[in-house]
C-alpha atoms as a PDB file:
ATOM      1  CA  UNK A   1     -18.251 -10.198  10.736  1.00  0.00           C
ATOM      2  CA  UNK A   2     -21.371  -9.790   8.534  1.00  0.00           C
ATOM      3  CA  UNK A   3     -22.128 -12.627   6.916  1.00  0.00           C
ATOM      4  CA  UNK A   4     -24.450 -12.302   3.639  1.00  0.00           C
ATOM      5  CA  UNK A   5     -24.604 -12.318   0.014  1.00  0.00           C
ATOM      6  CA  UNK A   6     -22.628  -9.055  -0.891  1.00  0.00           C
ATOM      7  CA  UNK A   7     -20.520  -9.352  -3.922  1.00  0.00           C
ATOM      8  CA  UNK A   8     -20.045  -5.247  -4.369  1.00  0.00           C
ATOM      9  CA  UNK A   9     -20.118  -2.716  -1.645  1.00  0.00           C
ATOM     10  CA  UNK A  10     -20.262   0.959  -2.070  1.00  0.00           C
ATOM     11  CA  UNK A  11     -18.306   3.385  -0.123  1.00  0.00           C
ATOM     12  CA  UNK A  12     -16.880   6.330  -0.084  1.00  0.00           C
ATOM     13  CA  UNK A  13     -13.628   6.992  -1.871  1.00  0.00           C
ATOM     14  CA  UNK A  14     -11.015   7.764  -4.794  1.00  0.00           C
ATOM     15  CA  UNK A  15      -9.617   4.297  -5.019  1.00  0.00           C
ATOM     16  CA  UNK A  16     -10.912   1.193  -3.138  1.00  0.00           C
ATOM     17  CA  UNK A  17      -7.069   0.819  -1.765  1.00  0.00           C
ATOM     18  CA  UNK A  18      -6.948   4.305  -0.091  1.00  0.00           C
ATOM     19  CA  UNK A  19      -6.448   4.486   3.799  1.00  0.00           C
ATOM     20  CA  UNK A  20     -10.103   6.173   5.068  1.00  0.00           C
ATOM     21  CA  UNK A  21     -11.832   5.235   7.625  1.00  0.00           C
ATOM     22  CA  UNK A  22     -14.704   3.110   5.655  1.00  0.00           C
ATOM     23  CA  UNK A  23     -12.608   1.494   3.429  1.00  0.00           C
ATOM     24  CA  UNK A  24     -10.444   0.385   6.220  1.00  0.00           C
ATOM     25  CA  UNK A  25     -13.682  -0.999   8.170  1.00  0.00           C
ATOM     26  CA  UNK A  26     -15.238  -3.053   5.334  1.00  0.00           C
ATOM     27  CA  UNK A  27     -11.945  -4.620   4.383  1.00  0.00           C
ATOM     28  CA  UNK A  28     -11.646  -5.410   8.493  1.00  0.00           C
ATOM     29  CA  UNK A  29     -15.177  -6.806   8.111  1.00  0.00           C
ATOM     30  CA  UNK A  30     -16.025  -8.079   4.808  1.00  0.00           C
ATOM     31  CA  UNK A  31     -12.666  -9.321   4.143  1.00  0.00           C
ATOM     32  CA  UNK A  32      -9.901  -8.106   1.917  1.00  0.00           C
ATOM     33  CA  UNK A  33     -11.159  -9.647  -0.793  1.00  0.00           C
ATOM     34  CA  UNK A  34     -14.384  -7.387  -0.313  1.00  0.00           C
ATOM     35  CA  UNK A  35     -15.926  -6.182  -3.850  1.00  0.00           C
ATOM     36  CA  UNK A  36     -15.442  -2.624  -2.856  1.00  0.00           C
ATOM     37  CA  UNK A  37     -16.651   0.156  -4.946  1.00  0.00           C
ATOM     38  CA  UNK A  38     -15.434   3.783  -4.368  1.00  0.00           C
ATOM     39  CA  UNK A  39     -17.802   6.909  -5.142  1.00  0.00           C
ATOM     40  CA  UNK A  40     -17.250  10.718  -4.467  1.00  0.00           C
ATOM     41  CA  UNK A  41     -19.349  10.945  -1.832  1.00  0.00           C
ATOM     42  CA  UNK A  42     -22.118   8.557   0.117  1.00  0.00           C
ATOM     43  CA  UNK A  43     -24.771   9.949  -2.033  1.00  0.00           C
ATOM     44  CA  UNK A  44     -23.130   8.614  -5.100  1.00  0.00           C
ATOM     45  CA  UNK A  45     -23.106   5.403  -3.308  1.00  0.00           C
ATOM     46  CA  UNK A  46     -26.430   5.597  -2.479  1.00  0.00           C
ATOM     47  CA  UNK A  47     -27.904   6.202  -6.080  1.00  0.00           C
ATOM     48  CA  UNK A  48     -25.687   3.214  -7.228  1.00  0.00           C
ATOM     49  CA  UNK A  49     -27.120   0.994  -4.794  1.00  0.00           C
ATOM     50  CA  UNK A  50     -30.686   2.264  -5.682  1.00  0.00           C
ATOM     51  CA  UNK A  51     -29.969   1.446  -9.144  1.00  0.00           C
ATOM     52  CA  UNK A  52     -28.614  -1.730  -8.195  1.00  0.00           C
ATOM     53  CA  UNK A  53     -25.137  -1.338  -9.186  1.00  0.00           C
ATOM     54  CA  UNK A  54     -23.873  -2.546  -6.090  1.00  0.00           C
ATOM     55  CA  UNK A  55     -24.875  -4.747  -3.340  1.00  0.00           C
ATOM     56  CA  UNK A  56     -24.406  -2.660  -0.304  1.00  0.00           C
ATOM     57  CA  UNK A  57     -23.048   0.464   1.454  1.00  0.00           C
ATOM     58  CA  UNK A  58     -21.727   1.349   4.295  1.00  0.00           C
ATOM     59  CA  UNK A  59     -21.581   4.793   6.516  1.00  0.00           C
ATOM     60  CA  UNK A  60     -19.532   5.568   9.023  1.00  0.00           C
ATOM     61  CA  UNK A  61     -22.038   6.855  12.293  1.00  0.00           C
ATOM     62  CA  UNK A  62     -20.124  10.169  12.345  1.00  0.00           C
ATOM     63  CA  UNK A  63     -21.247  10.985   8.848  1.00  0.00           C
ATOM     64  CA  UNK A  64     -23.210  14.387   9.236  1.00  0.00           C
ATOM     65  CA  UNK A  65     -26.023  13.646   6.531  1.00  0.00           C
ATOM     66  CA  UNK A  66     -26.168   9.967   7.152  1.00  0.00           C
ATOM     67  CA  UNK A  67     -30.092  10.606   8.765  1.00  0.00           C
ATOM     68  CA  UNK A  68     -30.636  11.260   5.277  1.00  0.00           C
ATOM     69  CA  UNK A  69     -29.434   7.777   4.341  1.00  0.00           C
ATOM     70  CA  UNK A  70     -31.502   6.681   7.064  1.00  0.00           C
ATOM     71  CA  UNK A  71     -34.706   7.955   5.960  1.00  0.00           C
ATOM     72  CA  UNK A  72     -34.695   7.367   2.199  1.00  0.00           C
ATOM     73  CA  UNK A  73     -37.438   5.358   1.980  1.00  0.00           C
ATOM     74  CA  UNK A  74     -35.230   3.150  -0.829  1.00  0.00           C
ATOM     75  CA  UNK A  75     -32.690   2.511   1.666  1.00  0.00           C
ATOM     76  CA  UNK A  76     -32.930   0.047   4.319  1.00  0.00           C
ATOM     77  CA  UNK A  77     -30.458  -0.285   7.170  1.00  0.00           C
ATOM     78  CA  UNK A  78     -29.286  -4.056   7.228  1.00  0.00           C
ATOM     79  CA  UNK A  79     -26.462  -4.095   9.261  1.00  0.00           C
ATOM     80  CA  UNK A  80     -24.380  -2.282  12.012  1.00  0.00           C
ATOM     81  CA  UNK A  81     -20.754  -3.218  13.041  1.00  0.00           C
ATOM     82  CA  UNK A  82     -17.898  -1.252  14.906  1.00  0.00           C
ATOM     83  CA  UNK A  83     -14.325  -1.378  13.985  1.00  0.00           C
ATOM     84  CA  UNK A  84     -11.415   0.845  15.237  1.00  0.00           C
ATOM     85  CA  UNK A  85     -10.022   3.506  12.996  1.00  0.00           C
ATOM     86  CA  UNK A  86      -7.031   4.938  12.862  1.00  0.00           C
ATOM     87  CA  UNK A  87      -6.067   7.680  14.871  1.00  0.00           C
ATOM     88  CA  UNK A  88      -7.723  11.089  13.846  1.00  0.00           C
ATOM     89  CA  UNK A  89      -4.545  13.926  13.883  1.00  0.00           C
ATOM     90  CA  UNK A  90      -3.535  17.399  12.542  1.00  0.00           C
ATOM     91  CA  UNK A  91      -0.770  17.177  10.247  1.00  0.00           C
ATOM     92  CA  UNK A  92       0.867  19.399   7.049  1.00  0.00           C
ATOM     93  CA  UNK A  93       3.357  18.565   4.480  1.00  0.00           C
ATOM     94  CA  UNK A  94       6.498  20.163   6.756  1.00  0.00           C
ATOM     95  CA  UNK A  95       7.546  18.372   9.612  1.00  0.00           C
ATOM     96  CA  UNK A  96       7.370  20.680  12.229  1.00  0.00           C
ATOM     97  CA  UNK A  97       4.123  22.283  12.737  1.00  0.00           C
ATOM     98  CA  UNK A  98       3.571  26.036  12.484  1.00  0.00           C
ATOM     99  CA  UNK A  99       1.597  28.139  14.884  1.00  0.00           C
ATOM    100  CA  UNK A 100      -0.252  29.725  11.740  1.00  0.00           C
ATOM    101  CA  UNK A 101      -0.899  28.104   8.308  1.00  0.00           C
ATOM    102  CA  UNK A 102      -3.461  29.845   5.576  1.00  0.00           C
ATOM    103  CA  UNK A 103      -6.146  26.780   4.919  1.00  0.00           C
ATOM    104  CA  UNK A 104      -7.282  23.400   7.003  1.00  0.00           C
ATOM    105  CA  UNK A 105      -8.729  20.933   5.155  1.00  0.00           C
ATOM    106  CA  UNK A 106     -11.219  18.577   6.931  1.00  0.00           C
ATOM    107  CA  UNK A 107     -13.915  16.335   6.427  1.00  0.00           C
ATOM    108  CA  UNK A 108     -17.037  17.688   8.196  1.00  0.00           C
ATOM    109  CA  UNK A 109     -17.370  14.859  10.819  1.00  0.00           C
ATOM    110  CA  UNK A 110     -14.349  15.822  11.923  1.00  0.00           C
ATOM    111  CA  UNK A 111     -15.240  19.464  13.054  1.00  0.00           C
ATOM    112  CA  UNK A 112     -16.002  18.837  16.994  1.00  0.00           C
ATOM    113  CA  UNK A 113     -12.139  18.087  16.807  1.00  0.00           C
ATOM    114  CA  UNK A 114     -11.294  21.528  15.046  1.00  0.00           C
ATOM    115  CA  UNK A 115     -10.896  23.677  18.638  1.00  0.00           C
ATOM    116  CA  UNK A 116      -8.067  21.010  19.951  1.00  0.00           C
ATOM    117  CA  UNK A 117      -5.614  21.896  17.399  1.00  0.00           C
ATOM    118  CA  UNK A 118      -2.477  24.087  18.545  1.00  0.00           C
ATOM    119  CA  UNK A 119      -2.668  26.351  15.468  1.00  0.00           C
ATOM    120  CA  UNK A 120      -4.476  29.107  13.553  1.00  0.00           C
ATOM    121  CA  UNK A 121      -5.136  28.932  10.211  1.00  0.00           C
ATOM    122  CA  UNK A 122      -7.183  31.623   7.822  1.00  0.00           C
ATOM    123  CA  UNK A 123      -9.791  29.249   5.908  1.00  0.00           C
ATOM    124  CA  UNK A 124     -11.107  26.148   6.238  1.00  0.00           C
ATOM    125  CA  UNK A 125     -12.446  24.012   3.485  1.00  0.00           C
ATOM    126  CA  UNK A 126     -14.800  20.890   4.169  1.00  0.00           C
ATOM    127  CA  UNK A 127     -13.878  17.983   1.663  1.00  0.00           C
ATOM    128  CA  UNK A 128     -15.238  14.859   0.475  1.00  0.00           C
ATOM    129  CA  UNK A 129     -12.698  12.085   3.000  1.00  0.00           C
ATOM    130  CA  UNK A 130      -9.481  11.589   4.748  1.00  0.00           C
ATOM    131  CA  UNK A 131      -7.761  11.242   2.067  1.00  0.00           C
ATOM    132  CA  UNK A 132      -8.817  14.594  -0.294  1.00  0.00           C
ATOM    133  CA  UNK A 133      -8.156  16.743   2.956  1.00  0.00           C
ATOM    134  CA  UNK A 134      -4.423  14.860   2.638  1.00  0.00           C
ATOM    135  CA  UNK A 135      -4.462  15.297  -1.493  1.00  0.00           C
ATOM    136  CA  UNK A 136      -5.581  18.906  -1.059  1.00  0.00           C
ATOM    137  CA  UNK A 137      -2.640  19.666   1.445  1.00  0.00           C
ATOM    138  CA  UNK A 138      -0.298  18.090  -1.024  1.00  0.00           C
ATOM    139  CA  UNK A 139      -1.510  19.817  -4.112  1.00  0.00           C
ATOM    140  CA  UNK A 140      -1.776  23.186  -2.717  1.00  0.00           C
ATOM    141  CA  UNK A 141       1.202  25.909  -3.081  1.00  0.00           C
ATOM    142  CA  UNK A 142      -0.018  27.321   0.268  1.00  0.00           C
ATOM    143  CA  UNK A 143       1.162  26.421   3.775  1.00  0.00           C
ATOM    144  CA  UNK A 144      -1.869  24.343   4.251  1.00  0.00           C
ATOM    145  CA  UNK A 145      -2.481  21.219   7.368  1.00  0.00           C
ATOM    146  CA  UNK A 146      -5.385  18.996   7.373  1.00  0.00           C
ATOM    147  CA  UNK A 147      -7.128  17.036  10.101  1.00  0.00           C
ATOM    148  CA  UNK A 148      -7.567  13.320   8.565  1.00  0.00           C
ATOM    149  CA  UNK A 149      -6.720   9.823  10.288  1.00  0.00           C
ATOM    150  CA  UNK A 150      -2.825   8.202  10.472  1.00  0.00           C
ATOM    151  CA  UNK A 151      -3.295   6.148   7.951  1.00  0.00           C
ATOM    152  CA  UNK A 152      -4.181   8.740   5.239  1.00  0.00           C
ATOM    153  CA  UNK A 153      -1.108  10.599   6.767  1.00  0.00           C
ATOM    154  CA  UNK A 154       1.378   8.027   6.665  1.00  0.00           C
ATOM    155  CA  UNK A 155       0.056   7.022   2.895  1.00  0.00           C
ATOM    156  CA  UNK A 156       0.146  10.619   1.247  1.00  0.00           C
ATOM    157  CA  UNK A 157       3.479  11.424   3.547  1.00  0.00           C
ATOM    158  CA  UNK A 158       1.949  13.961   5.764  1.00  0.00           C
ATOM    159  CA  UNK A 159       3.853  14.779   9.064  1.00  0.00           C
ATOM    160  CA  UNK A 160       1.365  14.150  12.015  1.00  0.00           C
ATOM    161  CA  UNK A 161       1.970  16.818  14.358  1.00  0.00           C
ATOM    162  CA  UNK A 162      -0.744  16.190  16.777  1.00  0.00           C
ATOM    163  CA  UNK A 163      -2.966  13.363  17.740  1.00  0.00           C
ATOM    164  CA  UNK A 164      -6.952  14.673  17.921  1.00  0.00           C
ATOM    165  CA  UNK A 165      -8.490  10.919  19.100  1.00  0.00           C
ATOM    166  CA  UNK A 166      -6.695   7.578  19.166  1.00  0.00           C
ATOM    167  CA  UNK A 167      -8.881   4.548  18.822  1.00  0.00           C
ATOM    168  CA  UNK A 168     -12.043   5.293  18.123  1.00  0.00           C
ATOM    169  CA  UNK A 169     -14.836   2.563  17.683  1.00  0.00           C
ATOM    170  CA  UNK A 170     -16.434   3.647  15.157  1.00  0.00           C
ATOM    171  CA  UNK A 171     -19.965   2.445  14.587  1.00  0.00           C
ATOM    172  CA  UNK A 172     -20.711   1.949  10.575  1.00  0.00           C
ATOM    173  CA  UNK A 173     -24.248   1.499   8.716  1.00  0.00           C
ATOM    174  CA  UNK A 174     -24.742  -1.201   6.343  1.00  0.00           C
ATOM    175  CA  UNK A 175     -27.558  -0.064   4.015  1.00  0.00           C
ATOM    176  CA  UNK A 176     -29.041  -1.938   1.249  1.00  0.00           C
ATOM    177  CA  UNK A 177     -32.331  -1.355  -0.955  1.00  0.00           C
ATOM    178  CA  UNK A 178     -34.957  -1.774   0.137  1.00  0.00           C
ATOM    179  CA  UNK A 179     -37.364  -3.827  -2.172  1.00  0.00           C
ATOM    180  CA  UNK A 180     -40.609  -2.890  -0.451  1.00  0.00           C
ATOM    181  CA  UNK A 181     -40.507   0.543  -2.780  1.00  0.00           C
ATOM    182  CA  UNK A 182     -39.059  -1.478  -5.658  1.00  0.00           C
END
């Protein structure tokens, strides 16, 4: 557990109580009672904690564009911990898969895992977390699936038709600002 003086910490997010990955890992090591902050994306987070809206972030290591993080020179990496998401799987809303479907929604991190799933599909659209690839599935009239974690699945009552990875430990970045460029 990281132990310092972080009332609010920014993250990635609709809501602070929705299943993804990075919420689940600062409530695991901050504490439930963590001042979490949800943005859009971790670039929204980062601004915020630039302008000293919030304490802290934190970035899960499989972000593509957290070297970015990394080298703003307002940013300083504070802390690193691990904690084991949920299982990463393909679902849709019908509960038996299909061989074909007409979109996959997916969070870019998770496209290494794109080539495992036992389906076709005619587009795929990157998103913003876990949980929009679930909302986007939901909201769409087309057969759509999504790859997200089993959390955001069981939440937003997606059918999990195939597990991608099962217990990952995922590392995360803690970032706050740094003061030397103040």
């Amino acid at each position: 557990m990281i132990a310092r003086d972080i009332t609010k910490i920014g993250t990635l997010g609709n809501t602070i109580n929705e299943p993804n990955c990075t919420t689940l890992a600062i409530k695991g090591n901050f504490g439930e009672s963590a001042g979490l902050v949800s943005f859009s994306t971790f670039e929204q987070a980062a601004e915020a904690l630039i302008d000293e809206e919030i304490d802290a972030m934190a970035v899960p290591y499989a972000y593509p564009n957290g070297y970015k993080l990394i080298m703003n020179k307002s940013l300083l990496v504070s802390d690193i911990f691990t904690f084991i998401i949920p299982s990463l799987v393909f679902g849709s809303k019908e509960p038996n898969a299909k061989a074909e479907y007409k979109i996959l929604f997916n969070h870019a991190a998770t496209d290494p895992l794109v080539n495992e799933i036992n389906a076709e599909w005619g587009n795929q659209v990157h998103v913003n977390s876990n949980s929009a690839a679930c909302l986007n599935v939901l909201e769409n009239t087309d057969s759509c699936c999504a790859i997200t974690n089993s959390a955001c699945a069981q939440q937003y009552g997606l059918y999990s038709h195939q597990i991608l990875r099962a217990a990952i430990k995922m590392p995360f970045v803690v970032f706050i600002k740094n003061r030397k460029y103040t």
